[in-house]
Protein backbone atom coordinates (compact mmCIF):
# COMPACT_ATOMS: atom_id res chain seq x y z
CA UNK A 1 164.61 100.38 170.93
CA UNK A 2 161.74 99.16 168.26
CA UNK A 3 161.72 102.86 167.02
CA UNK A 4 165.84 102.82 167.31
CA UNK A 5 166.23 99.94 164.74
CA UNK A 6 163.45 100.97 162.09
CA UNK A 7 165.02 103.91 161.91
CA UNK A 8 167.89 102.49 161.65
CA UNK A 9 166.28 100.44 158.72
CA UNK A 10 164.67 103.56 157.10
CA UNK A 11 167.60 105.51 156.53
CA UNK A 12 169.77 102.69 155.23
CA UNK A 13 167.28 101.54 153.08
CA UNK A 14 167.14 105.07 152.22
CA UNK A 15 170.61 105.48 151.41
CA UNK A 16 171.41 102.29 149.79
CA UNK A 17 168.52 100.59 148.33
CA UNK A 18 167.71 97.01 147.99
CA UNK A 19 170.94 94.53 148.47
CA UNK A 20 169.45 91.68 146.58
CA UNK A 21 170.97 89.04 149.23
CA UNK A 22 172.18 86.52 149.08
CA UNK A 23 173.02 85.66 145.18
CA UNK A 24 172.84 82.37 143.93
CA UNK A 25 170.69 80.27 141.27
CA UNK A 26 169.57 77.55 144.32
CA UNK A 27 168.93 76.96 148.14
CA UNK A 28 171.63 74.46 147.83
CA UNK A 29 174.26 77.34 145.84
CA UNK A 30 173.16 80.19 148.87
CA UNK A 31 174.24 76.93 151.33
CA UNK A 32 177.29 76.24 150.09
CA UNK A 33 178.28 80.15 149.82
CA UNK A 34 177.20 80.32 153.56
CA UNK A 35 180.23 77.97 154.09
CA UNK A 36 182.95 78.81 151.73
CA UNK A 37 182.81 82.93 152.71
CA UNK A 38 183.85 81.83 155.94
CA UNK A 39 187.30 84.04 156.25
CA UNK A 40 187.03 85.28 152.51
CA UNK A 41 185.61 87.59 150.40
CA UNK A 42 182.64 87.06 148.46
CA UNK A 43 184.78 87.41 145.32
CA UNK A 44 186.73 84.19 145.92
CA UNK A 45 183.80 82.52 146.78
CA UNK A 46 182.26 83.11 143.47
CA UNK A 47 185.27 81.88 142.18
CA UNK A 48 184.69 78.66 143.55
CA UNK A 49 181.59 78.65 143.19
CA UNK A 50 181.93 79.15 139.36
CA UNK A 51 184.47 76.11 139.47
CA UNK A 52 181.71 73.65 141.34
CA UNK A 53 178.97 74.86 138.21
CA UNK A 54 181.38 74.41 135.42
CA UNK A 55 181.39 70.85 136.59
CA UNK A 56 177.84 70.11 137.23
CA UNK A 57 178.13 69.80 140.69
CA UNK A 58 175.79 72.38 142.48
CA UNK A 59 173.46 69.64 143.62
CA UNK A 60 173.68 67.55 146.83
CA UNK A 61 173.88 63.84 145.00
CA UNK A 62 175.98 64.64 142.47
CA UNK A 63 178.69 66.56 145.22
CA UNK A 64 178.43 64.39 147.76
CA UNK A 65 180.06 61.78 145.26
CA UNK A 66 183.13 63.88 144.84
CA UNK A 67 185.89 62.88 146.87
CA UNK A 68 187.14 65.16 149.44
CA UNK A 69 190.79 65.62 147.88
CA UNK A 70 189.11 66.47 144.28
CA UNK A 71 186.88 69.12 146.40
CA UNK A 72 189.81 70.96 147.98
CA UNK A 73 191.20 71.65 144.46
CA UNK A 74 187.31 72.74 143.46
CA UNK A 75 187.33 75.30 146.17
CA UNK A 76 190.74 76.43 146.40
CA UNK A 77 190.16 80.13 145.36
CA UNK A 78 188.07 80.73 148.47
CA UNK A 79 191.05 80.05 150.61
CA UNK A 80 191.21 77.69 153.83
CA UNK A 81 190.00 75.17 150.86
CA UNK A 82 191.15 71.77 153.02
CA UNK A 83 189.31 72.76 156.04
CA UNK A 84 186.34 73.90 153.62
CA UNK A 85 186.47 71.25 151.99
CA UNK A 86 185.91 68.92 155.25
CA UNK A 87 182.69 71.15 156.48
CA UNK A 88 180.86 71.11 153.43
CA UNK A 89 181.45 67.67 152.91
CA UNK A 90 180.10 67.34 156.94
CA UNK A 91 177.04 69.39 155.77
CA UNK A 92 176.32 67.35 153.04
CA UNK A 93 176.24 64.37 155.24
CA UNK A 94 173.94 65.79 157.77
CA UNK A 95 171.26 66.68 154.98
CA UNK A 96 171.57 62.74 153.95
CA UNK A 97 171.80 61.70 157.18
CA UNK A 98 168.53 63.58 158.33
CA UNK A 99 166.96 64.27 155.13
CA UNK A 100 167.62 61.77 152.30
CA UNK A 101 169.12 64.61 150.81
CA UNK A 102 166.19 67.11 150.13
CA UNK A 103 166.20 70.73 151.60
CA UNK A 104 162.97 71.45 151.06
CA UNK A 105 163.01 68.42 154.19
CA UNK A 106 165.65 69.84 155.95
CA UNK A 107 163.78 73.66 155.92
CA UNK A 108 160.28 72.43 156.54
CA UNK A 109 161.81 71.57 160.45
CA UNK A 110 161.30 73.14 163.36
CA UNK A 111 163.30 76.43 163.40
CA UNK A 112 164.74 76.10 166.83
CA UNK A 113 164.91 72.57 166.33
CA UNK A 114 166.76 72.51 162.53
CA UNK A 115 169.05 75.59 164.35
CA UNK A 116 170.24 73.60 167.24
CA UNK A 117 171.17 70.55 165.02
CA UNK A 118 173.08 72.96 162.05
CA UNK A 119 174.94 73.97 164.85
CA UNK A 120 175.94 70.35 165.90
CA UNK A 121 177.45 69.82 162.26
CA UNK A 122 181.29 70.63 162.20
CA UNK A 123 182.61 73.95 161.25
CA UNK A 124 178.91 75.08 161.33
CA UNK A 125 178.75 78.50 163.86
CA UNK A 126 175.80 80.96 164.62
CA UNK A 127 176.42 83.12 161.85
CA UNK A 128 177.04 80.52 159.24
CA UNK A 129 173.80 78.38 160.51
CA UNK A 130 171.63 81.71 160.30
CA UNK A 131 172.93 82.75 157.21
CA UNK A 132 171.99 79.09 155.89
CA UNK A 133 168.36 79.16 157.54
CA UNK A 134 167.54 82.80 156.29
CA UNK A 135 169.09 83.10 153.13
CA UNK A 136 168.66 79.66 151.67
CA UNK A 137 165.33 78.43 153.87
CA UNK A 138 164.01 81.74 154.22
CA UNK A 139 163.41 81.01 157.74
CA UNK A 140 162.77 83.99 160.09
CA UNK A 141 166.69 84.03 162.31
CA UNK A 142 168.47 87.31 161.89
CA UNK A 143 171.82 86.78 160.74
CA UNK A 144 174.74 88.66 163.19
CA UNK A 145 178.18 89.43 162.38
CA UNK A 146 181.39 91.59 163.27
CA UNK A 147 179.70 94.58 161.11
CA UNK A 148 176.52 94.41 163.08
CA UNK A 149 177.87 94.85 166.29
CA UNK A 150 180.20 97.47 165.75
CA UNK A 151 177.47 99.66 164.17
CA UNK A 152 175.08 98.93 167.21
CA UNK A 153 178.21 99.30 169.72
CA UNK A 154 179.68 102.40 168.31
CA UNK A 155 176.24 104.24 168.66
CA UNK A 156 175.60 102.89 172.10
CA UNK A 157 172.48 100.40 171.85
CA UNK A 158 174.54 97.73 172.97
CA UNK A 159 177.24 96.63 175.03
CA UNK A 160 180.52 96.31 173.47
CA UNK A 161 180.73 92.55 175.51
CA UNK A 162 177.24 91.59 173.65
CA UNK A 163 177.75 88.34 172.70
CA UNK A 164 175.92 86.70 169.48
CA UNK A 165 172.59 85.32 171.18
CA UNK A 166 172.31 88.71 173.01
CA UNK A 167 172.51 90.56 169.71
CA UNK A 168 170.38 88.19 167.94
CA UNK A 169 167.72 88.08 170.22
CA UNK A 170 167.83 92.30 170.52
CA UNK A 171 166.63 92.06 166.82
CA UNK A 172 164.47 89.77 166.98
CA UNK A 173 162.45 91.09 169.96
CA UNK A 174 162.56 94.36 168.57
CA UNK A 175 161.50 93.77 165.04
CA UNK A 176 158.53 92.23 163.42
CA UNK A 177 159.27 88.18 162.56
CA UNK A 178 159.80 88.47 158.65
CA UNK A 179 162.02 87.09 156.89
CA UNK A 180 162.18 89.54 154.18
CA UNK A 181 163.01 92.25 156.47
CA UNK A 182 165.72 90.23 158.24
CA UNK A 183 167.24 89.59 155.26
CA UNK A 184 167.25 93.10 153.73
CA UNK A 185 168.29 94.23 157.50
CA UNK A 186 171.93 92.20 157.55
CA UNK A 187 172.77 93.25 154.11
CA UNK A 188 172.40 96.66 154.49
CA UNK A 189 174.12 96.67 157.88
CA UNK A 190 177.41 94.48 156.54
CA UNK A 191 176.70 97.03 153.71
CA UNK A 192 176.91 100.08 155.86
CA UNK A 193 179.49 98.46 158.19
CA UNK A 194 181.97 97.79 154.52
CA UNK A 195 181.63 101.34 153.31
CA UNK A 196 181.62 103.45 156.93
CA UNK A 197 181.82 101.45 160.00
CA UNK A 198 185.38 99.69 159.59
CA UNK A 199 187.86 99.43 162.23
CA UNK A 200 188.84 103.14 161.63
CA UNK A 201 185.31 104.45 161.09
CA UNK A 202 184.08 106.96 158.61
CA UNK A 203 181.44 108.77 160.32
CA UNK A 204 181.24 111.76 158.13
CA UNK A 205 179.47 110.57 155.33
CA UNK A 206 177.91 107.49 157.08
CA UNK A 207 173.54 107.52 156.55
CA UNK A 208 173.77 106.77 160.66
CA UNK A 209 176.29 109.68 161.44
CA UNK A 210 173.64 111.62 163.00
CA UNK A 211 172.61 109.13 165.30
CA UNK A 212 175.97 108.29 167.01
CA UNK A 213 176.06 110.43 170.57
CA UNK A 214 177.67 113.05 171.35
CA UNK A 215 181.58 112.87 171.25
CA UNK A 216 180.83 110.58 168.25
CA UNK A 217 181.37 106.82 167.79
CA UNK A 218 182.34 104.70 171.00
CA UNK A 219 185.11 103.07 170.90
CA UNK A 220 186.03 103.98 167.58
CA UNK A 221 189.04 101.33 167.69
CA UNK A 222 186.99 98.54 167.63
């Protein structure tokens, strides 16, 4: 399987190029987008995000001071803004909590450790916790989502029932522990999954095409 998913690298990375993930000017900014594109797209996140600059508040002192009501009307363009609203705000008061505030704290934790507890903070799931460790820590934890395992699903490397820690940890033990990799990896793969792999798949043109099996994608439904 090793050989399966550098291949799998090698001709994305062939076809697409570097993905620059995850934008944003901060640890803190890449944070808060892990949160907000939660049931959005990244477009209306940006949106929000531009609304949060424009007042000064991409820091954790200065937005923890906001109330919660003013931040709903903040992040309104990313949609679900009431219940985003609440998690951030529940993020923000684990990093004081724990931290005093300071990432570079929070990310100099024990991986497994700093994981386990993101995932005790409200609204906080695997992929939003991974996307926060990799993207803004640039801790090793491969990020998984719905485009990753239809691509590995469709082509047969994994079960269609995988759940997230089976997925994860079929990365992981299969790849070399670098961050950089990981986070190239996930962007080209929700890259991959936007352009070709969607629920009706477009195999033709796809840079994996030739690696589905015979018969073509499983489950193509999905």
């Amino acid at each position: 399987m090793t050989t399966t998913l550098r291949e799998v690298y090698d001709r994305l990375f062939a076809a697409f190029g570097p993905q620059h993930w995850w934008p944003g000017d901060s640890p803190f900014e890449v944070m808060i987008g892990a949160v907000l594109t939660q049931n959005t797209s990244w477009k209306n996140v940006e949106k929000a995000i531009r609304n949060l600059r424009e007042r000064d508040l991409l820091d954790p002192h200065t937005l923890l001071e906001v109330p919660v009501e003013e931040l709903e009307e903040l992040l309104q363009p990313a949609g679900y803004f009431r219940i985003k609203a609440r998690r951030l705000r529940c993020l923000l008061e684990f990093l004081f909590a724990r931290y005093d505030g300071s990432l570079d704290a929070m990310f100099s934790t024990d991986l497994p450790a700093l994981r386990e507890a993101l995932l005790g903070v409200n609204g906080i799931g695997p992929e939003t916790a991974d996307s926060i460790l990799l993207y803004a820590g640039g801790l090793p934890t491969f990020v998984i989502d719905t485009y990753t395992h239809r691509v590995l699903a469709r082509h047969g490397w994994i079960e269609f029932d995988a759940d997230y820690h089976t997925l994860k940890g079929h990365f992981e033990s299969n790849l070399d522990e670098d961050v950089a990799l990981y986070n190239e990896y996930h962007a080209l793969l929700v890259r991959v999954g936007h352009l070709y792999c969607r629920k009706t798949p477009k195999c033709d043109a796809c840079p994996l095409a030739e690696l589905l099996p015979d018969g073509g994608p499983l489950e193509p439904d999905y």
